[in-house]
Protein backbone atom coordinates (compact mmCIF):
# COMPACT_ATOMS: atom_id res chain seq x y z
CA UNK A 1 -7.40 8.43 22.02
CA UNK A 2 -6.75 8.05 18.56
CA UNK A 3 -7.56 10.73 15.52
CA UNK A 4 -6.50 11.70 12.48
CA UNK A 5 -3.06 13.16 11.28
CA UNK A 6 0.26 12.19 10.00
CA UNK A 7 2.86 12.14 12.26
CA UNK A 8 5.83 13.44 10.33
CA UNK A 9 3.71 16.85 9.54
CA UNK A 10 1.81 19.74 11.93
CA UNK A 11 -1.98 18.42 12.88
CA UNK A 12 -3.22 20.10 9.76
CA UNK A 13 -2.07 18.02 7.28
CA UNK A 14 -3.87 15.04 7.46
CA UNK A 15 -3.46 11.34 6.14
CA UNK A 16 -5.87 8.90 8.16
CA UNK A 17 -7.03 7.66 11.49
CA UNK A 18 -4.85 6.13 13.93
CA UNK A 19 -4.88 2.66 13.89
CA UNK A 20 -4.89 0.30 16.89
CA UNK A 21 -2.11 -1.72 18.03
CA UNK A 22 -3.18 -4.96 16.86
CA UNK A 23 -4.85 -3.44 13.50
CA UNK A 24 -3.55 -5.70 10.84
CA UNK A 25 -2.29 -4.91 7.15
CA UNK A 26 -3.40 -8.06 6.37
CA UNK A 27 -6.37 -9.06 3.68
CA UNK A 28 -8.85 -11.37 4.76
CA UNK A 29 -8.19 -13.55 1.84
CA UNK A 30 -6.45 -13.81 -1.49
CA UNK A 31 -7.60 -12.51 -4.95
CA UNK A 32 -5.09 -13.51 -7.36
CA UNK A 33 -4.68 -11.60 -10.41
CA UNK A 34 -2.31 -11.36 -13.40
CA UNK A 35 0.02 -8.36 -11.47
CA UNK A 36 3.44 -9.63 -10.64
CA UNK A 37 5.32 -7.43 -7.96
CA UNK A 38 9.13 -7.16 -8.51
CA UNK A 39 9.79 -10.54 -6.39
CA UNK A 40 7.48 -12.10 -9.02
CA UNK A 41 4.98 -13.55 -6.27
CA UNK A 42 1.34 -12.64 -7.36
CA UNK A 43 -0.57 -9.79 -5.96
CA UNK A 44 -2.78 -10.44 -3.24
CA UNK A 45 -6.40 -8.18 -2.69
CA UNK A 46 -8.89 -8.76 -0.07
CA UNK A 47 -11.78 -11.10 -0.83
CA UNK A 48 -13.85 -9.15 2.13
CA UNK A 49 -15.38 -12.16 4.17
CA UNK A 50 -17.75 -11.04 5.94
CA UNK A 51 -17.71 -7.86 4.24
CA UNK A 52 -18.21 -8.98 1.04
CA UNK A 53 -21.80 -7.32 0.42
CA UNK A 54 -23.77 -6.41 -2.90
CA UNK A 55 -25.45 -3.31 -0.73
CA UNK A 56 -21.76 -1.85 -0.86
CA UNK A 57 -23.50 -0.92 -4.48
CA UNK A 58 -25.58 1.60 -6.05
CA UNK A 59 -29.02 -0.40 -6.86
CA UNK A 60 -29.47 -1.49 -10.23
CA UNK A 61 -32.38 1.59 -10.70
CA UNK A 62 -29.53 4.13 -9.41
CA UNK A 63 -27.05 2.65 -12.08
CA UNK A 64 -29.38 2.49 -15.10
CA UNK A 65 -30.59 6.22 -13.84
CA UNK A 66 -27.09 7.44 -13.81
CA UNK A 67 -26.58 6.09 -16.96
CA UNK A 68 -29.40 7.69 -18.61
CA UNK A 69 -28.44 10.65 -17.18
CA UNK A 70 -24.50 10.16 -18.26
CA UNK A 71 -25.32 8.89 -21.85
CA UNK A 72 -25.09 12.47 -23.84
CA UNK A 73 -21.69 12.57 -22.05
CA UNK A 74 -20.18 9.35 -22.59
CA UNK A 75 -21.46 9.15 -26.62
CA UNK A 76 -21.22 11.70 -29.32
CA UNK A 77 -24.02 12.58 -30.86
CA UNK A 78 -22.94 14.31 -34.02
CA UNK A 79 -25.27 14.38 -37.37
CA UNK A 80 -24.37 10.82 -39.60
CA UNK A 81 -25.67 9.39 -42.67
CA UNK A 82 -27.63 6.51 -41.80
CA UNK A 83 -25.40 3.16 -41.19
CA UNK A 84 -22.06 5.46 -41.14
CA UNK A 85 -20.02 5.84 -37.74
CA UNK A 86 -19.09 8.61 -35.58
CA UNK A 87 -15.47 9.37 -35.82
CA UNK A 88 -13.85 12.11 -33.68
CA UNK A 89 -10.33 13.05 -35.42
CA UNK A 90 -8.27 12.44 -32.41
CA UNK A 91 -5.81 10.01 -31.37
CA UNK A 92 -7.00 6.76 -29.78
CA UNK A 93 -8.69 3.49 -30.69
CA UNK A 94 -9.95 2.46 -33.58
CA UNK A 95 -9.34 1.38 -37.45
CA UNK A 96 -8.70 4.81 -39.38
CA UNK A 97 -5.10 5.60 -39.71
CA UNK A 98 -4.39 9.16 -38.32
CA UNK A 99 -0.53 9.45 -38.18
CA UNK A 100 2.51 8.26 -36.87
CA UNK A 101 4.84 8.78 -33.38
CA UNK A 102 8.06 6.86 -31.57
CA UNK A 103 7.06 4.11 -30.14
CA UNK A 104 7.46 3.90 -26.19
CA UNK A 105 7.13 1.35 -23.61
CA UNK A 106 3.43 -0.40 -23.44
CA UNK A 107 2.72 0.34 -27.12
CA UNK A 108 1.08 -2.90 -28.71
CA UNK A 109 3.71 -4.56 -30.92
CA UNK A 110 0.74 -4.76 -33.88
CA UNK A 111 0.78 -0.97 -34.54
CA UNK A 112 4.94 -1.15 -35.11
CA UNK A 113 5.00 0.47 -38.40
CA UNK A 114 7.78 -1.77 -39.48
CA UNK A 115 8.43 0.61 -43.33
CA UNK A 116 8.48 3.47 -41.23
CA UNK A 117 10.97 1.89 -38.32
CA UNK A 118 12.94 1.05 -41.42
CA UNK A 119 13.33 3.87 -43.27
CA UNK A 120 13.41 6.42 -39.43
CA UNK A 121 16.22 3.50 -38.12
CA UNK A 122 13.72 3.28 -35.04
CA UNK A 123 11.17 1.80 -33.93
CA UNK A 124 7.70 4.08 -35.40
CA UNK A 125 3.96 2.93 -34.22
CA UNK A 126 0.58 4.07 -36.35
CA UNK A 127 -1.59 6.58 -34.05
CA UNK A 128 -5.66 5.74 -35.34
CA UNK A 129 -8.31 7.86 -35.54
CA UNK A 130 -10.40 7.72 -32.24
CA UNK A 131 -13.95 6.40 -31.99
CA UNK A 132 -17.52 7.05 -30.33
CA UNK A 133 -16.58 4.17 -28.13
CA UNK A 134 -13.11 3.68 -26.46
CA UNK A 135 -11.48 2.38 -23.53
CA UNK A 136 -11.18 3.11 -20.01
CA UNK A 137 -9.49 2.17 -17.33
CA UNK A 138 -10.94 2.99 -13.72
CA UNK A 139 -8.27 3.45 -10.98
CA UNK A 140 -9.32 3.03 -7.75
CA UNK A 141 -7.46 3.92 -4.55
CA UNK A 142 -7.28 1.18 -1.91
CA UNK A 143 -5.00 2.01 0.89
CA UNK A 144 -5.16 2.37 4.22
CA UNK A 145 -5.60 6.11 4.29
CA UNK A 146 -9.52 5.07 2.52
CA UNK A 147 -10.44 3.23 5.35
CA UNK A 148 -10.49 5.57 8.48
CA UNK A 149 -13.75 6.76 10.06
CA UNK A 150 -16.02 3.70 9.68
CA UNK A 151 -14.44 3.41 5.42
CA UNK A 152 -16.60 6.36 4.37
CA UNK A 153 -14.23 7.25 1.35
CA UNK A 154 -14.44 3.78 0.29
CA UNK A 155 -17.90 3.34 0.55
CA UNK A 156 -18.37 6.23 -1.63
CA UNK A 157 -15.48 5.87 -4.06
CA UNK A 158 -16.76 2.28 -4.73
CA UNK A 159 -20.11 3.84 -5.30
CA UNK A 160 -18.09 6.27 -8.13
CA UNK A 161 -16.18 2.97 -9.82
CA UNK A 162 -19.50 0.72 -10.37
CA UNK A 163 -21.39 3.97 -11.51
CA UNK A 164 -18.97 4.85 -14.40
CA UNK A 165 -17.98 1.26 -14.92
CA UNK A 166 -22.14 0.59 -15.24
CA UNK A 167 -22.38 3.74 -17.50
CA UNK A 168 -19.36 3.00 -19.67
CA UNK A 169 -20.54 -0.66 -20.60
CA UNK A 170 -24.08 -0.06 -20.97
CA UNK A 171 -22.71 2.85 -23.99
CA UNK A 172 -20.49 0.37 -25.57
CA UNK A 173 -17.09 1.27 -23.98
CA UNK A 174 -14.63 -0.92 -22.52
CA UNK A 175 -13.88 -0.54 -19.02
CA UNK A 176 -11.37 -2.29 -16.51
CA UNK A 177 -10.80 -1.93 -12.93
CA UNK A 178 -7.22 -1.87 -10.70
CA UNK A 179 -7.47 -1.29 -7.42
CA UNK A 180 -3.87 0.14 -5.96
CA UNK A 181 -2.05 0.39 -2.51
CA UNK A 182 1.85 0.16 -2.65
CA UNK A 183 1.04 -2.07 -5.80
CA UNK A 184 -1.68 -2.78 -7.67
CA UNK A 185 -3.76 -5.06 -5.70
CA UNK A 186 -6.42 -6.50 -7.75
CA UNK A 187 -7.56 -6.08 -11.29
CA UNK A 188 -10.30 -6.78 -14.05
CA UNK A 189 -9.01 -6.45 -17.17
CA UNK A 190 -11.27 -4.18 -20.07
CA UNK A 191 -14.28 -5.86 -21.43
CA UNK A 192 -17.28 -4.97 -23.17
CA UNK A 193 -20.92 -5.97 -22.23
CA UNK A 194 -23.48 -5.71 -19.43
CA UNK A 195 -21.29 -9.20 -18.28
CA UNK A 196 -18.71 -7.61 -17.78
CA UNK A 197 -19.97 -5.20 -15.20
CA UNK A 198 -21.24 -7.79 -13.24
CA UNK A 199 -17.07 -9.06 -12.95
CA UNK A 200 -16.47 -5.52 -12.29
CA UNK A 201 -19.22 -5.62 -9.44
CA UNK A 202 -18.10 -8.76 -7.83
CA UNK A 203 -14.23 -7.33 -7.56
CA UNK A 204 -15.33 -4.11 -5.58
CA UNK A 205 -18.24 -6.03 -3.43
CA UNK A 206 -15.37 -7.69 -2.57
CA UNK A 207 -12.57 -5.82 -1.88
CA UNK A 208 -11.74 -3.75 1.95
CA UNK A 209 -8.88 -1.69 2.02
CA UNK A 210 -6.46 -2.70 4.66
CA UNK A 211 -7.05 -1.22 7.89
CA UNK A 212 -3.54 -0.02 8.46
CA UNK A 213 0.07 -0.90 6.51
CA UNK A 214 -0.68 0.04 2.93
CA UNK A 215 0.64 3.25 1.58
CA UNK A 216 -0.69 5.24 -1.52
CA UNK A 217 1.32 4.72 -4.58
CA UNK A 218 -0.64 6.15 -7.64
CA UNK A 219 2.50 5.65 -9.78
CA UNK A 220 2.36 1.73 -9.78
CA UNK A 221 -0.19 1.51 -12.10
CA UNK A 222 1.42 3.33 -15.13
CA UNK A 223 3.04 -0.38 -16.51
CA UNK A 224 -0.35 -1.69 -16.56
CA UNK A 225 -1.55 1.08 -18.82
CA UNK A 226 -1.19 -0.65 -22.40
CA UNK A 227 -2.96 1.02 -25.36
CA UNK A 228 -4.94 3.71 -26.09
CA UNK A 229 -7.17 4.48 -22.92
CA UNK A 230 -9.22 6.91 -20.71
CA UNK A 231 -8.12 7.06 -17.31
CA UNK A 232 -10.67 7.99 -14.10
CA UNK A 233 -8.78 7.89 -10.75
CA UNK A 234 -10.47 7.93 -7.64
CA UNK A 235 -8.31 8.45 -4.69
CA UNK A 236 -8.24 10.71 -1.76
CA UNK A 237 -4.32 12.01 -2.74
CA UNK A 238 -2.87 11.83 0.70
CA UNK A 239 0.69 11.79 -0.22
CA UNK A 240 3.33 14.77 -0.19
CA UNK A 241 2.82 15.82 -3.65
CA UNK A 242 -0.70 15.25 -3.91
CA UNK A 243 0.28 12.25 -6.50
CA UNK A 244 0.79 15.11 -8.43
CA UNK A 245 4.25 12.99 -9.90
CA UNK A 246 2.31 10.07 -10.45
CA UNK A 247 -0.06 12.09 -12.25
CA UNK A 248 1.99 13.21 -14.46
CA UNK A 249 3.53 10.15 -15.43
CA UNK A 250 0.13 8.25 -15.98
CA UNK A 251 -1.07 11.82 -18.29
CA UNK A 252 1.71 10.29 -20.23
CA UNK A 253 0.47 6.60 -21.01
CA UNK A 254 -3.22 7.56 -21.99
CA UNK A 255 -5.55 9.77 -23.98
CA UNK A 256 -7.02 11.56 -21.25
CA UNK A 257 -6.89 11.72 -17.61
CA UNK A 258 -9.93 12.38 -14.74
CA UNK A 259 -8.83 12.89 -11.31
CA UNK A 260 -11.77 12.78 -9.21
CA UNK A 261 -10.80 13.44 -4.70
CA UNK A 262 -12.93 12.10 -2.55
CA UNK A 263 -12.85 13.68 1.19
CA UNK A 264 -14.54 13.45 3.96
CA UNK A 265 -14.91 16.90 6.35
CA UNK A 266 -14.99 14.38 9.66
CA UNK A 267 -11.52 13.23 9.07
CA UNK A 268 -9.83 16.89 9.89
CA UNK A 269 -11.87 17.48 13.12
CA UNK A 270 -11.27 16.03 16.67
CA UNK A 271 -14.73 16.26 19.05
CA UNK A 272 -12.34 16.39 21.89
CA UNK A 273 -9.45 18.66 23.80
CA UNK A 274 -6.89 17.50 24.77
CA UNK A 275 -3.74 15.63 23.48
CA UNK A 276 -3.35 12.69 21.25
CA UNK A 277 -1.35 10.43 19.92
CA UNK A 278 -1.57 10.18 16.34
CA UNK A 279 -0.79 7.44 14.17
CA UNK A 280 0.04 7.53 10.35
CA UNK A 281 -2.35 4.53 9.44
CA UNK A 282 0.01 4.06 5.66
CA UNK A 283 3.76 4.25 7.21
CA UNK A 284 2.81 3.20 11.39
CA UNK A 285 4.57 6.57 12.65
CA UNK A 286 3.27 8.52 15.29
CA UNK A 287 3.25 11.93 16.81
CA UNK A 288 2.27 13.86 19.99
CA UNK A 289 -0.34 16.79 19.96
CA UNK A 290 -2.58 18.89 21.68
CA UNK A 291 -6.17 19.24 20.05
CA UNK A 292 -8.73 21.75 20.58
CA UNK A 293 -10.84 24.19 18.08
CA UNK A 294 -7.74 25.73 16.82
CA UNK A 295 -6.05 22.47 15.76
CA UNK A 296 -9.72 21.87 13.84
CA UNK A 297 -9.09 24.83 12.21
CA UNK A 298 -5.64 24.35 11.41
CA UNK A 299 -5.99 20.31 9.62
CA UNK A 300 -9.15 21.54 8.17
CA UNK A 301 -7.03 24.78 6.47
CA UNK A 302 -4.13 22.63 5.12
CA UNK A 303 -6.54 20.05 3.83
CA UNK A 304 -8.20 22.80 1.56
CA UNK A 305 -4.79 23.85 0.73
CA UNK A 306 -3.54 20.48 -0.48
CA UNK A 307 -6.88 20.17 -2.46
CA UNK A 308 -6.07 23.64 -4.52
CA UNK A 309 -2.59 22.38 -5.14
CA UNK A 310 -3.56 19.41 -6.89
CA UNK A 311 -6.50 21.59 -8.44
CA UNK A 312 -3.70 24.06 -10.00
CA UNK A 313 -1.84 21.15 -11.10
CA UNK A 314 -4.80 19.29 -13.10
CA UNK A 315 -5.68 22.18 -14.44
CA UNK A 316 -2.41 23.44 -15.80
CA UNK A 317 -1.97 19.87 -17.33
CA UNK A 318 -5.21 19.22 -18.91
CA UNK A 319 -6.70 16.80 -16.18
CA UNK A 320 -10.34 16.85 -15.15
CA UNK A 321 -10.85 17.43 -11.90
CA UNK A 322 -13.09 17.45 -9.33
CA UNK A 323 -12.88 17.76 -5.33
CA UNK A 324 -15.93 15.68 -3.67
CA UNK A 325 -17.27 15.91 -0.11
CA UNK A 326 -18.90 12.17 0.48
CA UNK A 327 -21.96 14.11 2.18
CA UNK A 328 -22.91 15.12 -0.96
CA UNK A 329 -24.65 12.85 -3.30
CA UNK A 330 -22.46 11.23 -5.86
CA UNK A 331 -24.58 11.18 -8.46
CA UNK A 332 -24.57 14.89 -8.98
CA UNK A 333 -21.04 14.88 -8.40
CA UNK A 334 -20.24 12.45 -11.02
CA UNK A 335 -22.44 13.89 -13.58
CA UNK A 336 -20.92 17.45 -13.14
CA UNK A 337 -17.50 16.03 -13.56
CA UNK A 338 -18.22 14.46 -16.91
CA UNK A 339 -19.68 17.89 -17.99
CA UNK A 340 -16.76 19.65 -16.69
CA UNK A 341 -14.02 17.31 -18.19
CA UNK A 342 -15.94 17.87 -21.80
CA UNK A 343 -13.60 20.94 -22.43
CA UNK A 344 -10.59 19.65 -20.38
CA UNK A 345 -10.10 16.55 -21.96
């Protein structure tokens, strides 16, 4: 019998399903994409086979619906003369000089302030006024840890990516896609354009995280961070910290950070007494245990516990956050984030 827990902690701390013996890591076929991992052989995502379904969407009424409902959110809509533009006097992208910083690693060569890296003896990049409409970057999480009990984080966290993506685009933004494991798996770089969603769409109709071998590693996508961005993870943060590290070092490499955790209440509960061995569906380890009501209790306890450690963490370092149970609907989830994050970030 097979249920969910980590093996190197107590049954209350949980990280996915156990995975059969013969479950594979493997993706059912390669999406190539411009990521290079450290051996410099490209990155491989799943192209889902028989998977590969446009019902894995919201409907095209649901999307434009959300994105009515989203639009005072994702625009400002401050008084302007007529044929003038809405500028918000914040860093970020656009044309109007604001002021200068150091440069650091990922900052586009074009805003080197080369008088300034002159006359400081190193190197100095222009900061520029932000705009109604930016750039974001959607991260979504695709491990194994998404996949257990029938993919029901995936399903909705998929759900989550083409909403905002849709909602983004359709106000003007630019939005990209990465989907991440132990690397970043599969990306679609930031366009602009009702187009461009439909790239967006294709990549997640497509992708399946792997069943069992691929760990959660947040932090890998930080080098692909270039410019001035928004950042809206989606993940379940199974991982010792939370990804509270690799939060941190992404808060550092954009202009604002969401965090939104999906869970799912099914994945702390066994139906059955008795014991179990559990399998870590990320690292392959297992562990004995007995289950019964009280080891329910227990899982379900130190999930809630991991959730207000990573809530205490966003909130001390100005990231929105949101914890969402996939039983309820995500459009009212997704909406109250955006009004939440509007005095966070």
């Amino acid at each position: 019998m097979s249920a969910a827990g980590p093996p190197s902690r107590p049954p209350g701390r949980p990280k996915g399903a156990a995975a059969p013996e013969n479950s594979s890591g493997e993706f059912s076929g390669p999406y190539h994409t411009g990521a290079e991992p450290p051996g410099g052989k490209r990155s491989e995502a799943t192209l889902g086979g028989k998977h590969t379904s446009r019902g894995a969407l919201p409907s095209e009424s649901e999307l434009r619906s959300f994105a009515r409902a989203a639009a005072h959110l994702l625009t400002e809509r401050l008084p302007r003369a007529l044929g003038s533009r809405t500028v918000r006097r914040r860093a970020g992208v656009g044309i109007q000089h604001l002021d200068h910083r150091d440069y650091a690693a990922g900052d586009e060569v074009r805003h080197i302030d080369w008088r300034q890296t002159a006359r400081r003896r190193r190197p100095i990049v222009r900061r520029f006024e932000s705009e109604s409409v930016s750039d974001w970057i959607i991260l979504l999480d695709a491990s194994s840890s998404m996949s257990v009990h029938g993919a029901a984080k995936w399903r909705s966290a998929v759900h989550i990516a083409a909403a905002m993506s849709y909602a983004l685009l359709d106000h003007g933004h630019r939005a990209g896609l990465l989907a991440f494991g132990a690397r970043v798996l599969a990306e679609c770089p930031r366009g602009r354009g009702r187009h461009h969603y439909a790239a967006i769409a294709g990549l997640l109709a497509a992708l399946q995280p792997a069943r069992a071998g691929e760990r959660s590693e947040l932090g890998v996508c930080a080098r692909h961070l270039h410019g001035a961005a928004s950042v809206f993870t989606i993940s379940d943060f199974l991982a010792d910290d939370e990804m509270c590290s690799d939060l941190a070092a992404l808060l550092q490499r954009c202009t604002a950070l969401h965090a939104l955790q999906v869970t799912d209440s099914a994945e702390t509960e066994l139906r059955e007494a008795g014991d179990f061995d559990l399998v870590d569906v990320e690292t392959g380890v297992r562990m004995q245990t007995r289950a019964g009501e009280y080891a329910n209790v227990l899982a379900a306890t130190e999930r809630a516990a991991m959730t207000d450690r990573l809530r205490g963490f966003c909130a001390r370092s100005g990231i929105a956050f949101t914890d969402w149970d996939v039983a309820n609907p995500w459009q009212h989830t997704l909406l109250r984030h955006l009004v939440r994050a509007q005095s966070i970030c």
